[in-house]
Protein backbone atom coordinates (compact mmCIF):
# COMPACT_ATOMS: atom_id res chain seq x y z
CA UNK A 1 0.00 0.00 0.00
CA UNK A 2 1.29 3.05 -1.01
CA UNK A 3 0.51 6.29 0.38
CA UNK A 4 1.63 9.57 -1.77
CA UNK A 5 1.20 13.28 -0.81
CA UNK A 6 1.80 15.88 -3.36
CA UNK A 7 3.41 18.46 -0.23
CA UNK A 8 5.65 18.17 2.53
CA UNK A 9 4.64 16.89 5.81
CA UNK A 10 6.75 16.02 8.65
CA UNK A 11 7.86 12.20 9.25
CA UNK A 12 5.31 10.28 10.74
CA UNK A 13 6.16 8.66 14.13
CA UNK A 14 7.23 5.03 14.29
CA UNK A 15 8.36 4.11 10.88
CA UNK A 16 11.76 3.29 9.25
CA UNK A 17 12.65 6.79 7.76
CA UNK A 18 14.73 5.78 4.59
CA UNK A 19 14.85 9.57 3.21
CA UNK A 20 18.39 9.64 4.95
CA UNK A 21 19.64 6.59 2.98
CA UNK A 22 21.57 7.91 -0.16
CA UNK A 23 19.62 6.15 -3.16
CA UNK A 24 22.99 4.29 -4.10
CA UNK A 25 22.06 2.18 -0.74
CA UNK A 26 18.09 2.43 -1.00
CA UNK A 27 17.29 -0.67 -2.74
CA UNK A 28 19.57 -2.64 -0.15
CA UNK A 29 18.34 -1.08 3.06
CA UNK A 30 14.73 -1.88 1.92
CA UNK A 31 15.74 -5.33 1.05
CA UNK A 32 16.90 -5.98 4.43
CA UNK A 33 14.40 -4.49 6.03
CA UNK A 34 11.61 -6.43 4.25
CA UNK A 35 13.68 -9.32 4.74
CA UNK A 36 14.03 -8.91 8.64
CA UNK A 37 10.64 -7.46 10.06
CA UNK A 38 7.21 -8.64 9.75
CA UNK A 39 5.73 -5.42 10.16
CA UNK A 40 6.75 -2.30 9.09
CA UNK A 41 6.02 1.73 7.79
CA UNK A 42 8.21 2.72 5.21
CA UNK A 43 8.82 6.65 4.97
CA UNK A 44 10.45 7.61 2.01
CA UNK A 45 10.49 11.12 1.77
CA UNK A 46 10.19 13.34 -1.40
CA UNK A 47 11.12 10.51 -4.27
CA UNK A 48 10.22 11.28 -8.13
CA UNK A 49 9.89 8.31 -10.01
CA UNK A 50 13.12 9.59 -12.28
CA UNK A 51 15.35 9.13 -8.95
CA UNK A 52 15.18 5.78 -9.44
CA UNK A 53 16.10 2.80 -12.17
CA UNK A 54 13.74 0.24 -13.59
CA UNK A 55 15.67 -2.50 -11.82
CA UNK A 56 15.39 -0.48 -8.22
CA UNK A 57 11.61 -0.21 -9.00
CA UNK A 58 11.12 -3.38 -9.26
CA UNK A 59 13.20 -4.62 -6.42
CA UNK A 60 11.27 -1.61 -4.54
CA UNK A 61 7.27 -2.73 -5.41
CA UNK A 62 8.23 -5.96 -3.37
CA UNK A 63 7.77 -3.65 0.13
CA UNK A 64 5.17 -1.23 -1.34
CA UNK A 65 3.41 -4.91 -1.65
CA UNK A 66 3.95 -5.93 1.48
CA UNK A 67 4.26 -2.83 4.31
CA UNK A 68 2.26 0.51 4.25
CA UNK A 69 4.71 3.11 2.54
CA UNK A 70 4.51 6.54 2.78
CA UNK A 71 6.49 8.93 -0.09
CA UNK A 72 6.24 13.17 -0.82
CA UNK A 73 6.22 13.82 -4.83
CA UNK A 74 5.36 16.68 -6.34
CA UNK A 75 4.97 14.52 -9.32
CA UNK A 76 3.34 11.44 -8.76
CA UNK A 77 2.23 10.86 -12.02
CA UNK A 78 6.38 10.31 -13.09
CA UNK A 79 5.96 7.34 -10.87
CA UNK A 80 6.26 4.49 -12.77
CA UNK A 81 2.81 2.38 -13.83
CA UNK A 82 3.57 -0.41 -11.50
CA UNK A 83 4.17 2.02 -8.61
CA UNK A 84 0.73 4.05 -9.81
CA UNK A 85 -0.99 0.81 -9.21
CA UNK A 86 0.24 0.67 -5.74
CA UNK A 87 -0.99 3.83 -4.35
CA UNK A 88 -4.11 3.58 -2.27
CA UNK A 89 -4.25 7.07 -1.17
CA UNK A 90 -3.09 10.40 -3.09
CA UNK A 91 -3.27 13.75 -0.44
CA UNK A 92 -2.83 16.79 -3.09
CA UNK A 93 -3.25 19.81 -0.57
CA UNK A 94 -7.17 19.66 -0.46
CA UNK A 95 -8.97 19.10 2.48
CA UNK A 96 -9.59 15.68 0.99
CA UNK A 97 -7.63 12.98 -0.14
CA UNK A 98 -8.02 11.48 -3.44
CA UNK A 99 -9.05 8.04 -2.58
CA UNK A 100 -8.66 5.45 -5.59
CA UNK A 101 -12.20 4.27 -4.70
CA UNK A 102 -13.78 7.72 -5.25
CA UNK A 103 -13.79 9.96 -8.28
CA UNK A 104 -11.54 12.11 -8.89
CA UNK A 105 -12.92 15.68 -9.37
């Protein structure tokens, strides 16, 4: 489940707060941490879809799949297709969120 807002917000309490990992090391820390913890928020901080490679978006979906993860773009829509299919909830600024059971208007 993926969880993107389109402005900055401050780190939410009690997750793993990967927007200090250089993206060199992103893929890897992710990896380990799906790979040690059953349960898990992911905060990813602002991350464009361009940041990253194909290969790292792959390897990435697999804890989008499995944890609730939490990212800041000001460009969603640059996310890739696989990683639009992921988000569950879209905050743009409104007072409501865009929820991918309503219509957008």
């Amino acid at each position: 489940m993926l969880t993107v807002y389109t402005y900055p917000i401050p780190k939410p309490a009690d997750c793993f707060d990967l927007s200090v990992v250089p993206l060199s090391e992103l893929t890897d820390t992710v990896l380990s941490i799906l790979n040690h913890q059953k349960t898990a928020t992911i905060w990813f901080g602002y991350l464009d879809g361009w940041m990253l490679t194909p290969q790292e978006e792959v390897l990435l979906r697999k804890v989008i799949r499995t944890f609730p993860c939490i990212l800041v773009s000001h460009f969603p829509f640059s996310l890739s297709n696989a990683w639009k299919n992921e988000i569950d909830t879209i905050y743009n600024g409104h007072t409501n969120p865009c929820d991918r059971n309503s219509s957008f208007t």
